[in-house]
N, C-alpha and C. Protein backbone atom coordinates (compact mmCIF):
# COMPACT_ATOMS: atom_id res chain seq x y z
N UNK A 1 185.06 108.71 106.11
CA UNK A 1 185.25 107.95 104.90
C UNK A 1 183.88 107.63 104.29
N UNK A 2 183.88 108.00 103.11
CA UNK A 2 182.82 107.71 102.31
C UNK A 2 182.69 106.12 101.96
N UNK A 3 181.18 105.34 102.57
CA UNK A 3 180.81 104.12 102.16
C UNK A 3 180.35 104.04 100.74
N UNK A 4 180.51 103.94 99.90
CA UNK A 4 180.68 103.71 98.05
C UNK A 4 179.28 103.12 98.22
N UNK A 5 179.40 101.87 98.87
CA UNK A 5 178.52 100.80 98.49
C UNK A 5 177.01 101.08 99.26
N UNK A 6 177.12 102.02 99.75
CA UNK A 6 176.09 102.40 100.39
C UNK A 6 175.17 103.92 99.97
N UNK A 7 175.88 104.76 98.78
CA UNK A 7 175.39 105.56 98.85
C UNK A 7 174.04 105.95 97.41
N UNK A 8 173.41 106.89 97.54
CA UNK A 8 171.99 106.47 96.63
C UNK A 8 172.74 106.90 94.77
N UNK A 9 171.35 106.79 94.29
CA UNK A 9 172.23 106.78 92.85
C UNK A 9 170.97 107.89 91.95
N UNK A 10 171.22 108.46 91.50
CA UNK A 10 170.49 109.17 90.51
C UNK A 10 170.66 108.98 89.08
N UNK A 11 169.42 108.50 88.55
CA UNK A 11 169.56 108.48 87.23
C UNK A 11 169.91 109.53 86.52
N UNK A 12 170.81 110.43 85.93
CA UNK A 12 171.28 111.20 85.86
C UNK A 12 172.67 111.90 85.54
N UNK A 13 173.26 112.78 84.90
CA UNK A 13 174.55 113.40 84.88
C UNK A 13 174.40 114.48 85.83
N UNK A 14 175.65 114.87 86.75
CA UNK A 14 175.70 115.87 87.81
C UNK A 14 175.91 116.88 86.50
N UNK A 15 175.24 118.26 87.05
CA UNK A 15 175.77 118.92 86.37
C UNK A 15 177.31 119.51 85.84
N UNK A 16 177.37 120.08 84.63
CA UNK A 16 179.30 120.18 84.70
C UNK A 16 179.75 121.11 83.60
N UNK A 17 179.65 122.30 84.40
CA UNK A 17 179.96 123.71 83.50
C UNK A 17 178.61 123.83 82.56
N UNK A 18 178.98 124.06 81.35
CA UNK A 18 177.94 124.29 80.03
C UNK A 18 177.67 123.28 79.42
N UNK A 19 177.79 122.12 80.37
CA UNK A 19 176.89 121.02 79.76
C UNK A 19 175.62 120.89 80.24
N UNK A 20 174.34 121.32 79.72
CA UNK A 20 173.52 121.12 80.53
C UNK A 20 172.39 120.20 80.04
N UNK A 21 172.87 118.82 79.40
CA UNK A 21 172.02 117.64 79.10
C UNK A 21 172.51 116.50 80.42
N UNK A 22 171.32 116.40 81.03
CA UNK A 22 171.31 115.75 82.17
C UNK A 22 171.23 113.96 81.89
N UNK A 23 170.91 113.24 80.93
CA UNK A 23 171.32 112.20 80.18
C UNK A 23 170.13 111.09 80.98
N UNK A 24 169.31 111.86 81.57
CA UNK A 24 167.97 111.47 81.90
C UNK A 24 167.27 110.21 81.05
N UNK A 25 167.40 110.20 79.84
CA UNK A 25 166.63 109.01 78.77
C UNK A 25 167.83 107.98 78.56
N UNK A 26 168.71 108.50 78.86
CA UNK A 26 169.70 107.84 78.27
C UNK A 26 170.06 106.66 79.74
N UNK A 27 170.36 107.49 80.53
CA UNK A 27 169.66 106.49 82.24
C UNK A 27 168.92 105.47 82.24
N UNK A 28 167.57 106.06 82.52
CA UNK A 28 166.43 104.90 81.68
C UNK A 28 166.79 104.22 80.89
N UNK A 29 167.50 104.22 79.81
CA UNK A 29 167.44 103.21 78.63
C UNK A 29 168.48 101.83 79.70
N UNK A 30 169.89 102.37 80.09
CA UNK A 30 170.41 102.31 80.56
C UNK A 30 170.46 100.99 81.84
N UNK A 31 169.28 101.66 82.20
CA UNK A 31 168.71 100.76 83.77
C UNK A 31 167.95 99.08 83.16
N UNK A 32 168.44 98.20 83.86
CA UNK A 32 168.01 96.77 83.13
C UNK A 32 168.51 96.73 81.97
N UNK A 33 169.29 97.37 81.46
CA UNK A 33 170.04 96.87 79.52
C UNK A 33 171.31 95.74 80.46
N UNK A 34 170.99 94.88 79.17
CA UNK A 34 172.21 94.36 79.29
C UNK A 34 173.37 94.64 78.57
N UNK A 35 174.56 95.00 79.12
CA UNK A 35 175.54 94.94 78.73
C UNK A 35 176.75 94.41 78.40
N UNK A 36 177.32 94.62 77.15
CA UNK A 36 178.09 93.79 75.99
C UNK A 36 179.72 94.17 75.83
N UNK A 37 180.05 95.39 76.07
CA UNK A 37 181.08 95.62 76.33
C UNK A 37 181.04 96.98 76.87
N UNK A 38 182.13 97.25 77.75
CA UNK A 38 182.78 98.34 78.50
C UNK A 38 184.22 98.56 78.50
N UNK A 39 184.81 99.39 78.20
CA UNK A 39 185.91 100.06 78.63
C UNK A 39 186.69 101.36 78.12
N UNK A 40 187.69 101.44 78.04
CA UNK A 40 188.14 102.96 77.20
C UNK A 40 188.46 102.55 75.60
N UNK A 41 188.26 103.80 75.32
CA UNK A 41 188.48 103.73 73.36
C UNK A 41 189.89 103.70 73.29
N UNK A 42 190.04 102.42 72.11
CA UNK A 42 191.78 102.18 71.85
C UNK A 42 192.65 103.54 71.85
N UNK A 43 192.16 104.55 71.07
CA UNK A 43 192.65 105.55 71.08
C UNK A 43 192.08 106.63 72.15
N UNK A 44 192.78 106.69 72.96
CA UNK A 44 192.33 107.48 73.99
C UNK A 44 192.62 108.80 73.64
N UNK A 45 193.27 109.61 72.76
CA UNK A 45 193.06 111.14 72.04
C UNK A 45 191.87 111.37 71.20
N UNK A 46 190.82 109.76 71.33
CA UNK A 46 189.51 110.39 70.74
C UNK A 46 188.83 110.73 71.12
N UNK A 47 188.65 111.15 72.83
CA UNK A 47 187.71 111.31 73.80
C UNK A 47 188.23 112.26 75.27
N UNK A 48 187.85 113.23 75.25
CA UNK A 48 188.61 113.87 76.52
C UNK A 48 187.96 113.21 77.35
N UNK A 49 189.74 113.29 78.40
CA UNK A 49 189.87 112.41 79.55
C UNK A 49 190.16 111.12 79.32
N UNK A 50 190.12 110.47 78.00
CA UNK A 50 190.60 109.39 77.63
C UNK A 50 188.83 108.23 77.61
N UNK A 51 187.73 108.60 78.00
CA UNK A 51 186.44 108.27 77.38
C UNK A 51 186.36 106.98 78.43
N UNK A 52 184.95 107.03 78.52
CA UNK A 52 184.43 105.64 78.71
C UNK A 52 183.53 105.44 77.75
N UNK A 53 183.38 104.06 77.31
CA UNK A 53 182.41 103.59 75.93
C UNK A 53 182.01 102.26 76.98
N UNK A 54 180.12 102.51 76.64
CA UNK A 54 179.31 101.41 76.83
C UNK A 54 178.65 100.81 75.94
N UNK A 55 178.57 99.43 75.55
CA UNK A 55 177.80 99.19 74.37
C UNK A 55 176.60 98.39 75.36
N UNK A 56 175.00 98.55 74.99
CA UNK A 56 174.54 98.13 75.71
C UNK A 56 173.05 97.52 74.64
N UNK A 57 172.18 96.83 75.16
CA UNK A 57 170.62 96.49 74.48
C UNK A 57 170.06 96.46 75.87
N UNK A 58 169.51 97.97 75.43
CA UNK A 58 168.17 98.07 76.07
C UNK A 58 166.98 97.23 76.66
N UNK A 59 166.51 97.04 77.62
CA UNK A 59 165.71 95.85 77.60
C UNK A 59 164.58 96.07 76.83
N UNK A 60 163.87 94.78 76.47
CA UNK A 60 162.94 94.86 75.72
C UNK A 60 163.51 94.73 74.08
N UNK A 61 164.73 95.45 73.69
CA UNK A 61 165.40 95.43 72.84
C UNK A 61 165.64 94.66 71.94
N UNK A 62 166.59 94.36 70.38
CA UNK A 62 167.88 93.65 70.12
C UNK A 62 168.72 94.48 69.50
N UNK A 63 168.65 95.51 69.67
CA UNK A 63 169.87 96.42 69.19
C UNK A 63 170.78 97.06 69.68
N UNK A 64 172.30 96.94 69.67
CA UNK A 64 173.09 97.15 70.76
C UNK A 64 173.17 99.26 70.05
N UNK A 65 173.13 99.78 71.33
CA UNK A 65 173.54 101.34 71.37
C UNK A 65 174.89 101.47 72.08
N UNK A 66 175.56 102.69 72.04
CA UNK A 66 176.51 102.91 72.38
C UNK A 66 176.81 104.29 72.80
N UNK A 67 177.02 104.26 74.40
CA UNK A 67 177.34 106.06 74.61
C UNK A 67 178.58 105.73 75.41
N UNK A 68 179.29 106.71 75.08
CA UNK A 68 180.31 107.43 74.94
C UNK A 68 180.44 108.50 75.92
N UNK A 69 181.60 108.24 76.72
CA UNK A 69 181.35 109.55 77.83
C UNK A 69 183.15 110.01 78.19
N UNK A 70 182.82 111.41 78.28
CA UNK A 70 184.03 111.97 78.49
C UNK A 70 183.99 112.68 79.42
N UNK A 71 184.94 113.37 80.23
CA UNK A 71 185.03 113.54 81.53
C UNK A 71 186.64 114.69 81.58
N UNK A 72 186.41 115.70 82.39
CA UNK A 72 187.20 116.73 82.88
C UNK A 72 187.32 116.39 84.67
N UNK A 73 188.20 117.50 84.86
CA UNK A 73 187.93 117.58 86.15
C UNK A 73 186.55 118.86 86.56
N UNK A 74 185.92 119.13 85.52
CA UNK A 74 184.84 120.07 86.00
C UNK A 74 183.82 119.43 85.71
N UNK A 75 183.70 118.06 84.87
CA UNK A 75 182.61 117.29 84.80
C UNK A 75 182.61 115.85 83.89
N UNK A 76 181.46 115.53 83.56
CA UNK A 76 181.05 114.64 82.53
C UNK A 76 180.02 114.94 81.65
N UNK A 77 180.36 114.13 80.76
CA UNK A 77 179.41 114.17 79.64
C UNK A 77 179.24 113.18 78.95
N UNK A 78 177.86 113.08 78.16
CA UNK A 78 178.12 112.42 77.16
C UNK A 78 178.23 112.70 75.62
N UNK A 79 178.98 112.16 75.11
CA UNK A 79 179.55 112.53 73.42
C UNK A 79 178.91 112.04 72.46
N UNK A 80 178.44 111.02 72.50
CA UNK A 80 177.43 110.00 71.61
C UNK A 80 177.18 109.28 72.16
N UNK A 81 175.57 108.94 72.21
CA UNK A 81 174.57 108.14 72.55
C UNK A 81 173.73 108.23 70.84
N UNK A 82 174.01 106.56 71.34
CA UNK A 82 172.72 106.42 69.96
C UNK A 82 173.41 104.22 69.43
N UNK A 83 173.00 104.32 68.48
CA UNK A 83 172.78 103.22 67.96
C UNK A 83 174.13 102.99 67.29
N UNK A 84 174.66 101.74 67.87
CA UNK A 84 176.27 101.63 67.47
C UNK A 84 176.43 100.47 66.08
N UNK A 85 177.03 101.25 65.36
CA UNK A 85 177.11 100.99 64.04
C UNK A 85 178.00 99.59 64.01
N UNK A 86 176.91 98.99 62.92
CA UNK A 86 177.45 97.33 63.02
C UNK A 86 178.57 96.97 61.57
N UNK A 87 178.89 97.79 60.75
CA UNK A 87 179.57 97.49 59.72
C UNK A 87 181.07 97.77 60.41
N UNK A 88 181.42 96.51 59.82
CA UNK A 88 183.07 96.58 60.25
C UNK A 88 183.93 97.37 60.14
């Protein structure tokens, strides 16, 4: 049985088919941000696999970004990373 809580972490996306952006900066940004909200997009037909969305501020920051990640059974990815739009 695999210990979860014990095992190491790579900043990083595993690789996954013909995705080959490893999400390396996006990690970094990632690491120490605080985060503002998490969970799946209301509409889950907007994101294969049904998406995870992070809204986060970078440390050092005040601007919340937002990536977007979708997921198969052959991998992950991310869909948008970048700066999450504040108009209603």
């Amino acid at each position: 049985m695999v210990d979860f809580a014990k095992i190491d972490i790579v900043g990083e996306l595993p690789p996954a088919g013909h995705y080959t952006e490893r999400a390396r900066d996006l990690f970094a940004r990632l690491s120490n941000a605080r985060i503002v909200a998490c969970g799946a997009p209301a509409d889950a037909d907007l994101v294969e696999g049904g998406g995870l969305v992070i809204d986060y501020i970078p440390s050092g920051s005040s601007e919340t970004w937002r990536v977007v990640f979708a997921f198969t059974e052959l991998g992950m990815w991310a869909e948008f990373d970048g700066l999450k739009d504040s108009t209603p």
